[in-house]
N, C-alpha and C. Protein backbone atom coordinates (compact mmCIF):
# COMPACT_ATOMS: atom_id res chain seq x y z
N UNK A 1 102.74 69.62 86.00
CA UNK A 1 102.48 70.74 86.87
C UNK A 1 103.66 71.70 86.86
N UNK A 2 103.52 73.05 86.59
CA UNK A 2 104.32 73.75 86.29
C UNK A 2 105.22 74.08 87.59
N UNK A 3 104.51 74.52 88.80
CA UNK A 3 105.05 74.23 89.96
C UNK A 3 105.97 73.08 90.33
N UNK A 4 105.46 72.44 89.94
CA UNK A 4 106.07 70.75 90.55
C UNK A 4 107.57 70.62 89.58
N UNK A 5 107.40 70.98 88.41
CA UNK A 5 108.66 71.08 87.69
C UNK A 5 109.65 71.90 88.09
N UNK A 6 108.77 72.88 88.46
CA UNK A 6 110.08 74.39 88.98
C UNK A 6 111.00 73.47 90.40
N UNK A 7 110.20 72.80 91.04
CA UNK A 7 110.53 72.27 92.23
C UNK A 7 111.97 70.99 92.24
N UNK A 8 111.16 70.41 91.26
CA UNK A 8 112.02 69.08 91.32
C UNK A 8 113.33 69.55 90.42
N UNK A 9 113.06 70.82 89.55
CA UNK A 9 114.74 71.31 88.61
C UNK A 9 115.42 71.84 89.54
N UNK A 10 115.19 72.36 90.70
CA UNK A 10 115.93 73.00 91.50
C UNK A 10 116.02 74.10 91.05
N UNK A 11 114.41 75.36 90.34
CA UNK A 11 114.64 76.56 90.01
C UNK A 11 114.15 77.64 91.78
N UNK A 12 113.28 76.23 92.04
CA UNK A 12 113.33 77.00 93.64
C UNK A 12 114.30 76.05 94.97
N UNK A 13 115.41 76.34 94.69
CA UNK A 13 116.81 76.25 95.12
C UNK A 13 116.24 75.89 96.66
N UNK A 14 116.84 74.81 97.50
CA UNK A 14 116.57 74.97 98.64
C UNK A 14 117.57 75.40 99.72
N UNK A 15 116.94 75.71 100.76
CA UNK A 15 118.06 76.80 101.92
C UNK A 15 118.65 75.36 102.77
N UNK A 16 119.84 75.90 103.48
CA UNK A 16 119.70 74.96 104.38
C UNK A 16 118.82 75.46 105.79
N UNK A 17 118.19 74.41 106.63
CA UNK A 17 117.53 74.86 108.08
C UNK A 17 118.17 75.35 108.79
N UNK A 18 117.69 76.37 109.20
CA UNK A 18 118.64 76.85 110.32
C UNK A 18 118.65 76.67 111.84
N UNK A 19 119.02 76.25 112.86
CA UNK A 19 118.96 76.04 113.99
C UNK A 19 117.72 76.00 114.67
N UNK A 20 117.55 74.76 114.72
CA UNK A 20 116.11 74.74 115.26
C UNK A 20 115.03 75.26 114.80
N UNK A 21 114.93 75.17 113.44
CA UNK A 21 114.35 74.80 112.43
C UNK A 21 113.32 73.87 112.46
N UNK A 22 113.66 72.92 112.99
CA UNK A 22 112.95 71.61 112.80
C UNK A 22 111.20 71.40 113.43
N UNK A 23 111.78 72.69 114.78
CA UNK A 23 110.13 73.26 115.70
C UNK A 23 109.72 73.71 115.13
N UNK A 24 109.89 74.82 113.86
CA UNK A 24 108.89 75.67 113.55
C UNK A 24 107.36 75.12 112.34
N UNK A 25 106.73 75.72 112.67
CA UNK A 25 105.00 75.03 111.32
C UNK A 25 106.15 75.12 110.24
N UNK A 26 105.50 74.30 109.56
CA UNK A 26 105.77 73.45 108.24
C UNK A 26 105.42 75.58 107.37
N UNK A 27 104.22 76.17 107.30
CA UNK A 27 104.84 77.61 106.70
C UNK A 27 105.87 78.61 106.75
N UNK A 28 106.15 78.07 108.16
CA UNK A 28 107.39 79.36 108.44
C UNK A 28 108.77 78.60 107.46
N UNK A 29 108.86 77.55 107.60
CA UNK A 29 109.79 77.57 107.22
C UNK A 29 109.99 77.64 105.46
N UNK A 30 108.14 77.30 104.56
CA UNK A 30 108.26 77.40 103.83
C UNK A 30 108.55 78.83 103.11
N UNK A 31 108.05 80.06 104.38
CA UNK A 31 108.24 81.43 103.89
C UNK A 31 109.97 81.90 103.83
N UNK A 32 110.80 80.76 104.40
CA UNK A 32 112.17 81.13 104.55
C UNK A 32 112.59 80.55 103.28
N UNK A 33 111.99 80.11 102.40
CA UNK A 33 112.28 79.75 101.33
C UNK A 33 113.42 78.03 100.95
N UNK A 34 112.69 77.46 102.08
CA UNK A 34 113.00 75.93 102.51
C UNK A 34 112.30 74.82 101.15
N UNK A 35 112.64 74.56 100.06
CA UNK A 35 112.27 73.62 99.04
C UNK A 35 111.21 72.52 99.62
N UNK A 36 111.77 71.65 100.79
CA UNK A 36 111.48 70.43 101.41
C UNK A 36 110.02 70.72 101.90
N UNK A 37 110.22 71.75 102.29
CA UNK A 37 109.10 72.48 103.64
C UNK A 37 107.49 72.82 102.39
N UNK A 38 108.11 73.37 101.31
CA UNK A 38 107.18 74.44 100.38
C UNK A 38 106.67 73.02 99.56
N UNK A 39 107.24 72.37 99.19
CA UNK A 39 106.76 71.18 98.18
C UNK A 39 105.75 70.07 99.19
N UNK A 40 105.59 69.89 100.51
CA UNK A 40 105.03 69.43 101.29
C UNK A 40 104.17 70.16 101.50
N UNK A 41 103.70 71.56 101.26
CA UNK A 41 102.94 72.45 101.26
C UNK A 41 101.63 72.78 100.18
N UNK A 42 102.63 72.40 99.14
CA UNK A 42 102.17 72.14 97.53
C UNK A 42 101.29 71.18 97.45
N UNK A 43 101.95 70.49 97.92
CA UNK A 43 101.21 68.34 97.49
C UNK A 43 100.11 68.25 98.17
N UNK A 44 100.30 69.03 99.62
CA UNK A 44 98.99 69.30 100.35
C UNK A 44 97.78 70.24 99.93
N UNK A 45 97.99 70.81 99.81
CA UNK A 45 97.19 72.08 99.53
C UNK A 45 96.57 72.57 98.16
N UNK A 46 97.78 71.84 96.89
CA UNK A 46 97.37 71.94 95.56
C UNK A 46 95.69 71.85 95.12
N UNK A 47 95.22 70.67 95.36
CA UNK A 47 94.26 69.88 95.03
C UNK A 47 92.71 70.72 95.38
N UNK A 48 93.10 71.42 96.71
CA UNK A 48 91.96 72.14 96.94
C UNK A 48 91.95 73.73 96.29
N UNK A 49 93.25 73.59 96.13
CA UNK A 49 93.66 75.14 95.29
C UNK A 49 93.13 75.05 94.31
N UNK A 50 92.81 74.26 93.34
CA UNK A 50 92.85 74.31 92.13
C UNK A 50 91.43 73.98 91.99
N UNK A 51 90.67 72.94 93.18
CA UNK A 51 89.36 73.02 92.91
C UNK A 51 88.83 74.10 93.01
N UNK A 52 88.81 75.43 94.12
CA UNK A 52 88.43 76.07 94.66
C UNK A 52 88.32 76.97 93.31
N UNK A 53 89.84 77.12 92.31
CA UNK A 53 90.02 77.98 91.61
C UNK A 53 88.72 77.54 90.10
N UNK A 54 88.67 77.15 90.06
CA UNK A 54 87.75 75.85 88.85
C UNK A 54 86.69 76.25 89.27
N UNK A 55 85.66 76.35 89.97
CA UNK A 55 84.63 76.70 90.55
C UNK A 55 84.52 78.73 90.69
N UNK A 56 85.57 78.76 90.80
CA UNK A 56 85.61 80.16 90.76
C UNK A 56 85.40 81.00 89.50
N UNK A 57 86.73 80.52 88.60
CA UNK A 57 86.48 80.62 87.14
C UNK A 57 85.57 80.20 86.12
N UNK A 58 85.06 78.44 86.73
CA UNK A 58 84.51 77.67 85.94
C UNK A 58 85.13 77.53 84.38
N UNK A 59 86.68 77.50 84.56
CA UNK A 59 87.46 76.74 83.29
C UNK A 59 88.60 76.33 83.95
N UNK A 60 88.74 74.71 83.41
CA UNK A 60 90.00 73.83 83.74
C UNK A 60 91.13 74.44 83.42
N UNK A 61 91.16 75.06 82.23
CA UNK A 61 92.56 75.49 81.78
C UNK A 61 93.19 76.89 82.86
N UNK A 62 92.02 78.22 82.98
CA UNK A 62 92.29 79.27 83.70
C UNK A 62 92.68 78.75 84.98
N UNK A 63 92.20 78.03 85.71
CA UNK A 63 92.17 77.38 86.54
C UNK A 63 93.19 76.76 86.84
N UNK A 64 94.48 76.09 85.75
CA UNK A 64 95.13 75.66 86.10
C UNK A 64 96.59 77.10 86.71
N UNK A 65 95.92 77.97 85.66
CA UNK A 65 97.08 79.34 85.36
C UNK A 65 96.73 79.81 87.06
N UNK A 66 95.76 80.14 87.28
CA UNK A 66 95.89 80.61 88.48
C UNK A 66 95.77 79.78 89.84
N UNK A 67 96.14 78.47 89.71
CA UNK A 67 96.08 77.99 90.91
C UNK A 67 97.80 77.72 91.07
N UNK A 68 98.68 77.41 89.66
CA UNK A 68 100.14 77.93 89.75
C UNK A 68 100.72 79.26 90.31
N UNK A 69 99.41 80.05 89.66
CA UNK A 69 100.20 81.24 90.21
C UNK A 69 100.06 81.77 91.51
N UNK A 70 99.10 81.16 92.28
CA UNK A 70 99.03 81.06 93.78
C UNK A 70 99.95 80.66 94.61
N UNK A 71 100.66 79.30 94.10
CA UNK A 71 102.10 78.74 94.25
C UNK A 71 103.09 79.18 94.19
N UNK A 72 102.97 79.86 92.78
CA UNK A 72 104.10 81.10 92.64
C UNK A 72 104.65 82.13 93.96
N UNK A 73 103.15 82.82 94.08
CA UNK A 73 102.95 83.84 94.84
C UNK A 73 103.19 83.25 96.35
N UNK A 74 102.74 82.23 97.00
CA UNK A 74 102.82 81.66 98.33
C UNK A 74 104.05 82.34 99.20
N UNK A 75 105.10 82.20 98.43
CA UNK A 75 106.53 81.95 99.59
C UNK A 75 106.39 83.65 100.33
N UNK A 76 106.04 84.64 99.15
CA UNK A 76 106.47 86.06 99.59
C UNK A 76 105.27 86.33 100.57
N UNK A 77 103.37 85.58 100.29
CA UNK A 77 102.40 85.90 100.79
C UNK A 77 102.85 85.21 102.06
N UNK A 78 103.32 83.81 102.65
CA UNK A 78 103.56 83.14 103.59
C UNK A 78 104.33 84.46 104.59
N UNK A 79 104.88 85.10 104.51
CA UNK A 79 106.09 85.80 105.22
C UNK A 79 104.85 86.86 105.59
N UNK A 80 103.83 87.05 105.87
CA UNK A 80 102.23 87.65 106.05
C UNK A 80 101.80 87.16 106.96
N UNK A 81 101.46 85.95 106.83
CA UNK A 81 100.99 85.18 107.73
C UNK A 81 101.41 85.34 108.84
N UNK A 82 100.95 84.91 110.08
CA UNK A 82 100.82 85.20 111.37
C UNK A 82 100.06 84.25 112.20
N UNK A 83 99.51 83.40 111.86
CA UNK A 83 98.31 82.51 112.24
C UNK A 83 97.36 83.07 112.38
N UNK A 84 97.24 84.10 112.06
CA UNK A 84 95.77 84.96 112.04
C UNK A 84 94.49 83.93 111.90
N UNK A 85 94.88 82.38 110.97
CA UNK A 85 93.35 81.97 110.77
C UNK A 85 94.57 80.56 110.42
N UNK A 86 93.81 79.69 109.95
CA UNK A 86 94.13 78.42 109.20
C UNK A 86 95.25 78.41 108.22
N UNK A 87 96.16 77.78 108.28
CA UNK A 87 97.17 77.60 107.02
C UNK A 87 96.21 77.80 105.61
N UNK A 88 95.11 76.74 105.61
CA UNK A 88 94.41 76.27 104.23
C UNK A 88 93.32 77.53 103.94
N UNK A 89 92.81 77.99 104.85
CA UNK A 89 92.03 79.08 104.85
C UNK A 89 92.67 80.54 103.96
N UNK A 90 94.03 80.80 104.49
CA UNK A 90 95.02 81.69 103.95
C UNK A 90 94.89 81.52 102.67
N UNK A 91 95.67 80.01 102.38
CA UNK A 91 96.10 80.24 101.19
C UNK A 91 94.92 80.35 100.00
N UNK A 92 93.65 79.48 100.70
CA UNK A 92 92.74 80.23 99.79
C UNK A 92 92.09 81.64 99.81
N UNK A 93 92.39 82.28 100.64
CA UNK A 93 92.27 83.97 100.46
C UNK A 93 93.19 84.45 99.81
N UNK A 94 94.25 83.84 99.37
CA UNK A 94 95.52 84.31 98.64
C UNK A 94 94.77 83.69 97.31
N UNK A 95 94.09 82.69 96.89
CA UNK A 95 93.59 82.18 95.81
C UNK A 95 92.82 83.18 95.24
N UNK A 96 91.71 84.05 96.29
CA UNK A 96 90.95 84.98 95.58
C UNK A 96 91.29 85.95 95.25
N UNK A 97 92.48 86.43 96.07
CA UNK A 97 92.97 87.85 95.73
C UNK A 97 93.93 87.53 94.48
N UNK A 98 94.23 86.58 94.06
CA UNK A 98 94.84 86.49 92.31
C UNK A 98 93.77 86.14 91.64
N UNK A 99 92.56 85.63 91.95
CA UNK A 99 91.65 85.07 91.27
C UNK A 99 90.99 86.99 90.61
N UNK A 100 90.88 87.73 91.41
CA UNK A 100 90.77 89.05 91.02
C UNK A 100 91.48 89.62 90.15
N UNK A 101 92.71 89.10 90.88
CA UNK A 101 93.89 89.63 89.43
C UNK A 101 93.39 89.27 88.25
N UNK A 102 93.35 87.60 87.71
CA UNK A 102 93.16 87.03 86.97
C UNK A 102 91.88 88.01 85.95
N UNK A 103 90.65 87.70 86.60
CA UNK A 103 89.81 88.37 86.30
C UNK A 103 89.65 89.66 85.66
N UNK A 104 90.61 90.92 86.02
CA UNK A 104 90.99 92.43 85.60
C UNK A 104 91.60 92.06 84.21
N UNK A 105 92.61 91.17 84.52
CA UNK A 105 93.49 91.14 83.79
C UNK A 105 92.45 90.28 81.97
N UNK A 106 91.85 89.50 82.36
CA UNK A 106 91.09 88.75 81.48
C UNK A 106 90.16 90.02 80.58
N UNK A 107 89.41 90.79 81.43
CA UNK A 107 88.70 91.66 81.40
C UNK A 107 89.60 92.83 80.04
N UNK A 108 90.37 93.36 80.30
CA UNK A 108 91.38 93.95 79.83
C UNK A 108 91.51 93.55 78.21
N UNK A 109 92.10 92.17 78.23
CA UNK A 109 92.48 91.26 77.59
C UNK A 109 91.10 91.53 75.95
N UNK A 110 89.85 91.05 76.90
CA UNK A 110 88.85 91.22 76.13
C UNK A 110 88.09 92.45 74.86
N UNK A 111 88.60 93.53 75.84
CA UNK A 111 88.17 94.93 75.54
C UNK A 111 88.90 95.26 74.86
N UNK A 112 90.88 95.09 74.36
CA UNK A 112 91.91 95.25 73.58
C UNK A 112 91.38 93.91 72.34
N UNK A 113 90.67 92.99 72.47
CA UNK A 113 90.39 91.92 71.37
C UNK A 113 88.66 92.45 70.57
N UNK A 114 87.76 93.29 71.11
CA UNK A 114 87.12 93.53 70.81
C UNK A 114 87.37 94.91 69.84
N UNK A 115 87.72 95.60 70.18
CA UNK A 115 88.68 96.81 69.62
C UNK A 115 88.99 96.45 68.66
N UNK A 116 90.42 95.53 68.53
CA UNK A 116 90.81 95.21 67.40
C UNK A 116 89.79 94.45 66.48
N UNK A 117 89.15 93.68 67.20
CA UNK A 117 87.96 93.10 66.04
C UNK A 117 87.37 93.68 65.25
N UNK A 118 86.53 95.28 65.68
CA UNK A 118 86.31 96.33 65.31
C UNK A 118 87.07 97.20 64.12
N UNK A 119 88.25 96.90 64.49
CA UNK A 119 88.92 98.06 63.61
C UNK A 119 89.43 97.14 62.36
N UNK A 120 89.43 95.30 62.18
CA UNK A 120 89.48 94.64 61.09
C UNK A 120 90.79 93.80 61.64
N UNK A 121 91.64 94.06 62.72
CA UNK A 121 92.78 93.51 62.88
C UNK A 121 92.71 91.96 63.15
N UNK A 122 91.98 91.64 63.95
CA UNK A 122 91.96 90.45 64.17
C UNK A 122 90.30 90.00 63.79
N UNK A 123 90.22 88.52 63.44
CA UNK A 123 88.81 88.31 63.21
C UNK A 123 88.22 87.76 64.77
N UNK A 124 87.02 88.24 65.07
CA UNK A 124 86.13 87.27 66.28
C UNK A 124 86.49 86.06 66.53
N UNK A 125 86.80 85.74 67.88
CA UNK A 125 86.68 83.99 67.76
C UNK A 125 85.75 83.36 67.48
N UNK A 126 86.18 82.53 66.78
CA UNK A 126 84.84 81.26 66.15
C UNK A 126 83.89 81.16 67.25
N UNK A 127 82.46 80.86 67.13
CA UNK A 127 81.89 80.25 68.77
C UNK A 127 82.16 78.59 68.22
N UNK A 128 81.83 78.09 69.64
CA UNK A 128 81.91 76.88 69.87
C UNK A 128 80.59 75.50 69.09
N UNK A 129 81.02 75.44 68.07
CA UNK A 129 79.37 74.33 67.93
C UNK A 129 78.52 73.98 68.47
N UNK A 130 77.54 74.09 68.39
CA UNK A 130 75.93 74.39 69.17
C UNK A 130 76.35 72.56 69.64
N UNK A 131 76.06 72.19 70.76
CA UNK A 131 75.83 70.85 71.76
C UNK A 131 74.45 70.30 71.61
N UNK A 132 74.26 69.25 70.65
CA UNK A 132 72.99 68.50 70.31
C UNK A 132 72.16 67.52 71.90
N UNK A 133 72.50 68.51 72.78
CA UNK A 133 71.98 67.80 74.21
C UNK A 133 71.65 68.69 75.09
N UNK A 134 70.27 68.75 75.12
CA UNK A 134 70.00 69.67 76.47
C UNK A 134 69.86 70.01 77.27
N UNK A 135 70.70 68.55 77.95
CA UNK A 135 71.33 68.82 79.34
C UNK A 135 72.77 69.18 79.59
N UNK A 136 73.70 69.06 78.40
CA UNK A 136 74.80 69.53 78.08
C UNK A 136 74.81 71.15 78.00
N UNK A 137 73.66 71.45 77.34
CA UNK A 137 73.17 73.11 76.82
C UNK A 137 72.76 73.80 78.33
N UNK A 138 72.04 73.12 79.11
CA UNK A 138 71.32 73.11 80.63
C UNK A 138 72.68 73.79 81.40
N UNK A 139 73.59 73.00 81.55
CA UNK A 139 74.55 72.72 82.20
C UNK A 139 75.54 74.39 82.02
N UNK A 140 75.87 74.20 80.91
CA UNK A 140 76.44 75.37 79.96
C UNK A 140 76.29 75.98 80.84
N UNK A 141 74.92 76.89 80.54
CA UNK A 141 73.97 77.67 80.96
C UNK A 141 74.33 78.24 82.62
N UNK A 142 74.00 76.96 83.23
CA UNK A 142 74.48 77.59 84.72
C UNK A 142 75.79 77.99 84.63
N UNK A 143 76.81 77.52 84.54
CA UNK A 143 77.91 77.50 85.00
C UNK A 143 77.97 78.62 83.97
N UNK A 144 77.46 79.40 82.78
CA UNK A 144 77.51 80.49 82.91
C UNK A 144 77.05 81.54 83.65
N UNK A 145 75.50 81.25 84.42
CA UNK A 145 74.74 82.09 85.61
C UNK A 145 75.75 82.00 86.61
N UNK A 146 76.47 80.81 87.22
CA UNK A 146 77.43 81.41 88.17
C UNK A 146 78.96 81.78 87.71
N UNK A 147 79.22 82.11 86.40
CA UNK A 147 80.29 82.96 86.27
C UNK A 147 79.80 83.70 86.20
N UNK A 148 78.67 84.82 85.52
CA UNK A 148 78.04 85.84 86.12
C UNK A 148 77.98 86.90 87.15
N UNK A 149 78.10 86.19 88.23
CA UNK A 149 77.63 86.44 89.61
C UNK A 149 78.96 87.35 89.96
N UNK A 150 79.32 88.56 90.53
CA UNK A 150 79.92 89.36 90.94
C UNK A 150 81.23 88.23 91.42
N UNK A 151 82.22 88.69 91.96
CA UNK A 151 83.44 87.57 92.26
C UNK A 151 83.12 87.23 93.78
N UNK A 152 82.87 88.23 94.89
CA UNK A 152 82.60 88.41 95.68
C UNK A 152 81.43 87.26 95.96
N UNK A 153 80.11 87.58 94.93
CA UNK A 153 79.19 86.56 95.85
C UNK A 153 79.73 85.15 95.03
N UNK A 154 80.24 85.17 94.25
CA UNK A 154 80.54 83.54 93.66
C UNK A 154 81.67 82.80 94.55
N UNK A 155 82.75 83.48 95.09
CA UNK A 155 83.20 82.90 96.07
C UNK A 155 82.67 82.75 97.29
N UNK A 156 81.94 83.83 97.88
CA UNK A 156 81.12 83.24 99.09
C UNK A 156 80.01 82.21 99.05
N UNK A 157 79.13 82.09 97.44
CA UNK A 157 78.41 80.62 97.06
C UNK A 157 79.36 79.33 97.05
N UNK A 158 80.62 79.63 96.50
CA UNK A 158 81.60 78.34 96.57
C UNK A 158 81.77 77.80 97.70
N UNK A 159 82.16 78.67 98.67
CA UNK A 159 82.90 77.86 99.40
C UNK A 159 81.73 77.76 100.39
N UNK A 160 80.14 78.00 100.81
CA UNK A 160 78.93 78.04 101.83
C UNK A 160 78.72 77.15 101.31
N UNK A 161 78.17 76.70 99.63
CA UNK A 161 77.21 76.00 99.25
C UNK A 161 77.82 75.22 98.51
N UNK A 162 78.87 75.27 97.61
CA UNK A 162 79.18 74.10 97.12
C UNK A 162 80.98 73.14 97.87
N UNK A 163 81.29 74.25 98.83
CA UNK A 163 82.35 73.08 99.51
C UNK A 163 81.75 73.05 100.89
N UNK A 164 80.87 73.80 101.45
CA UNK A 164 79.60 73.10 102.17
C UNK A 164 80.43 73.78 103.73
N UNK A 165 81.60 75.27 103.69
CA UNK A 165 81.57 75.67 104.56
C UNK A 165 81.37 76.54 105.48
N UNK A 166 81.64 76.83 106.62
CA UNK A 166 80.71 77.39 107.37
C UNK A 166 80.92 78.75 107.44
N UNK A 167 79.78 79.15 107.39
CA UNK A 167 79.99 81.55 106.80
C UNK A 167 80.72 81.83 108.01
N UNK A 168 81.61 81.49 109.06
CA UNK A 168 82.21 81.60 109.92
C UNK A 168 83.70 81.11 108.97
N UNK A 169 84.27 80.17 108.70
CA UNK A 169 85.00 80.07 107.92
C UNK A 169 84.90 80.62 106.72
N UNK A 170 83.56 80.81 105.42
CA UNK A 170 83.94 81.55 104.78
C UNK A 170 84.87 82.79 104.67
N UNK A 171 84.19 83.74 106.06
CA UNK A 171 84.45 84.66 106.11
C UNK A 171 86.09 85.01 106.71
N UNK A 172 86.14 84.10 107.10
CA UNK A 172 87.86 83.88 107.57
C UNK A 172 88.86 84.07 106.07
N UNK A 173 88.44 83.52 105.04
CA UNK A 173 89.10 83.43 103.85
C UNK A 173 89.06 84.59 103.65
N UNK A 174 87.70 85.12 103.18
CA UNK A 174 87.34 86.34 102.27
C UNK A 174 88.10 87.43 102.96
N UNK A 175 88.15 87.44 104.51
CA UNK A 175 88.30 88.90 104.92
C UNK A 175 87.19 89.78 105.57
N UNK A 176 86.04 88.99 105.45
CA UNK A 176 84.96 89.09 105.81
C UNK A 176 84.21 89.59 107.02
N UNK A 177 83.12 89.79 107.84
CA UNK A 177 82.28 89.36 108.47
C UNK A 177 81.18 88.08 107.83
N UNK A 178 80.91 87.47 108.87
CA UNK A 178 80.25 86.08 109.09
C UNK A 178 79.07 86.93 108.25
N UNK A 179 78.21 88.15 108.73
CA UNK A 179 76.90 88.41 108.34
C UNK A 179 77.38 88.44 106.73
N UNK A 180 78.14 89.55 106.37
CA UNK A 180 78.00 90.13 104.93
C UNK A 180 78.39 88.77 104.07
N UNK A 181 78.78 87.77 104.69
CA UNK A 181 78.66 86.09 103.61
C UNK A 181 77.75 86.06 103.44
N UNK A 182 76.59 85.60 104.60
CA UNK A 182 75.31 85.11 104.52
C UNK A 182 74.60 86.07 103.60
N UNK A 183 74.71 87.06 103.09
CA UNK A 183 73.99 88.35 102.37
C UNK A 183 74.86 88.03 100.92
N UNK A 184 76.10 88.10 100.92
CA UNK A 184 76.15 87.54 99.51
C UNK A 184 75.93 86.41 98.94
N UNK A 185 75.67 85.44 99.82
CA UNK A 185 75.55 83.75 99.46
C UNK A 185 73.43 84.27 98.96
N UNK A 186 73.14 85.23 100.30
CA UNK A 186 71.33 85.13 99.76
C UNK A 186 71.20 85.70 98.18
N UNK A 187 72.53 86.52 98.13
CA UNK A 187 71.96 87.52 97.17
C UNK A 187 72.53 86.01 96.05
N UNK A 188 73.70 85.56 95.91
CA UNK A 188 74.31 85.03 94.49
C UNK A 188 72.66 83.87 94.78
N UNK A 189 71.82 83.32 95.63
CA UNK A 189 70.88 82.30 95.13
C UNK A 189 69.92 83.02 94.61
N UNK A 190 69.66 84.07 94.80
CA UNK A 190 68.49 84.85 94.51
C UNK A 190 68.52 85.35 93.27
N UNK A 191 70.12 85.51 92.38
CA UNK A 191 70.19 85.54 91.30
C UNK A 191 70.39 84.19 90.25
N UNK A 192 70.74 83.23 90.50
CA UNK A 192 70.98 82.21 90.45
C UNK A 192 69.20 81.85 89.99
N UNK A 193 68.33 81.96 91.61
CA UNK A 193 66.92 81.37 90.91
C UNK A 193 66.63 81.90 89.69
N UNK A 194 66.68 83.34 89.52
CA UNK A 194 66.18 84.45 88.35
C UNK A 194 66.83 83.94 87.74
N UNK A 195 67.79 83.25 87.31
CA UNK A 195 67.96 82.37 86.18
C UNK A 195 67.26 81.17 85.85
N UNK A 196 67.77 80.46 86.55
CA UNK A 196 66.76 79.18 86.64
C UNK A 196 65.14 79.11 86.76
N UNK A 197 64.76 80.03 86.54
CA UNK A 197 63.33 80.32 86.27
C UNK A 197 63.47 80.57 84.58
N UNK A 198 64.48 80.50 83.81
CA UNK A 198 64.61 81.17 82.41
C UNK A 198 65.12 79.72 82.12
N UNK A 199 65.00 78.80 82.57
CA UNK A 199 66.09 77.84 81.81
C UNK A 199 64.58 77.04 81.93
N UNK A 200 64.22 76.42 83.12
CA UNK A 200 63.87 75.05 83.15
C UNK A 200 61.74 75.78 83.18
N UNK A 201 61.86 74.07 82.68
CA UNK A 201 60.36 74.18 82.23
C UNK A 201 59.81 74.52 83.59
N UNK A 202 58.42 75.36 83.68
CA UNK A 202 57.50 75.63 84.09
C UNK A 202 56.96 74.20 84.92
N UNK A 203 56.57 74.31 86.37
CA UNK A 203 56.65 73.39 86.95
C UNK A 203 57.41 72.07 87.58
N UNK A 204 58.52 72.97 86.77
CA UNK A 204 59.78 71.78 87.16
C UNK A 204 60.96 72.39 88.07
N UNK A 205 60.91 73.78 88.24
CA UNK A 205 61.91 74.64 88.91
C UNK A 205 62.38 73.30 90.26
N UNK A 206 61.30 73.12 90.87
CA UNK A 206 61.36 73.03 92.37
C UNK A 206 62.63 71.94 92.16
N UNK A 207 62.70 70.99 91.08
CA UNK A 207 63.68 69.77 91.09
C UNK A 207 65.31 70.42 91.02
N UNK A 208 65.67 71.61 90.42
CA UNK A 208 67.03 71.73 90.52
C UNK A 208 67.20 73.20 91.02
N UNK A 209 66.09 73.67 91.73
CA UNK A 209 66.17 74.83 92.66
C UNK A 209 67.27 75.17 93.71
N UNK A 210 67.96 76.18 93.59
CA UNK A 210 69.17 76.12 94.50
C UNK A 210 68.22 76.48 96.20
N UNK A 211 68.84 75.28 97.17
CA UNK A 211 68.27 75.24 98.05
C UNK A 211 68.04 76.85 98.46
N UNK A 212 67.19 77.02 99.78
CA UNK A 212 67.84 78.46 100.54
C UNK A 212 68.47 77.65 101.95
């Protein structure tokens, strides 16, 4: 873990506490740039960072880049904070607002590789060998329909429907109102079915139908 290395080399140097120190939340002191405080922060919080981010992206590897760089980013975003909402809530609204970054930046990335493909500089990437399983192919498939989905409603489907929380907390993350979740969570299933009406056999929808 790239984080975890920066930590234990001592590239994020720790402060000493300062006077009564010891009262304050475990963030404040990580925003003072306290090693002890921020790595107890890390160990906690990593695991859902990185799921949250995986589901977002739907790739292990991107996923790993931007759930570091959430870590990265923490100490300066922490000094923000206010208790406005949840420690864990924050830092995953700090997850989406790099998860956006990520995204522009990918986007970018693509359109400078297509270009050059065009003009002879670089060749296309290979595709990936066709998957002799068509529930492997099935699978694909969605998790391309929900990378698809605008960023906006794919994080409000993540965290309503697949970490199962409440559009009152969603909306705490996002920045939100409670209503405009419930409207992007209707809209990402409603696109979601219009897929899944293209994938699965005729008469069989109802078995892997995304609930309403």
């Amino acid at each position: 873990m790239i984080c975890h290395i920066l930590f234990e080399v001592g590239l994020f140097a720790p402060k000493p506490a300062a006077a009564g120190a010891g009262d304050d939340p475990l963030w404040a002191r990580a925003a003072r740039g306290e090693q002890a405080a921020f790595v107890l922060l890390y160990r906690e919080h990593f695991a859902s960072v990185h799921s949250f981010a995986q589901r977002l992206l739907g790739c292990s590897v991107t996923a790993d880049d931007l759930a570091h760089d959430v870590f990265l980013a923490l100490p300066r975003a922490l000094g923000r904070f206010r208790g406005q909402c949840s420690l864990s809530s924050y830092i995953l609204s700090v997850t989406v607002r790099r998860a956006r970054q990520h995204l522009r930046a990918a986007k970018r990335r693509r359109r400078l590789e297509a270009r050059a493909a065009e003009a002879g500089e670089i060749a296309p990437s290979p595709r990936a060998p066709d998957v002799d399983t068509d529930r492997r192919e099935l699978a694909a498939r969605l998790t391309r329909a929900l990378d698809a989905l605008p960023l906006a409603q794919r994080a409000a489907f993540v965290l309503c429907e697949v970490e199962e929380r409440s559009s009152a907390e969603a909306a705490e993350i996002l920045g939100e109102k409670a209503g405009t979740v419930r409207a992007r969570v209707f809209k990402a299933k409603r696109r979601l079915r219009e897929t899944l009406s293209e994938l699965v056999p005729e008469g069989a929808a109802s078995a892997v139908e995304v609930e309403s």
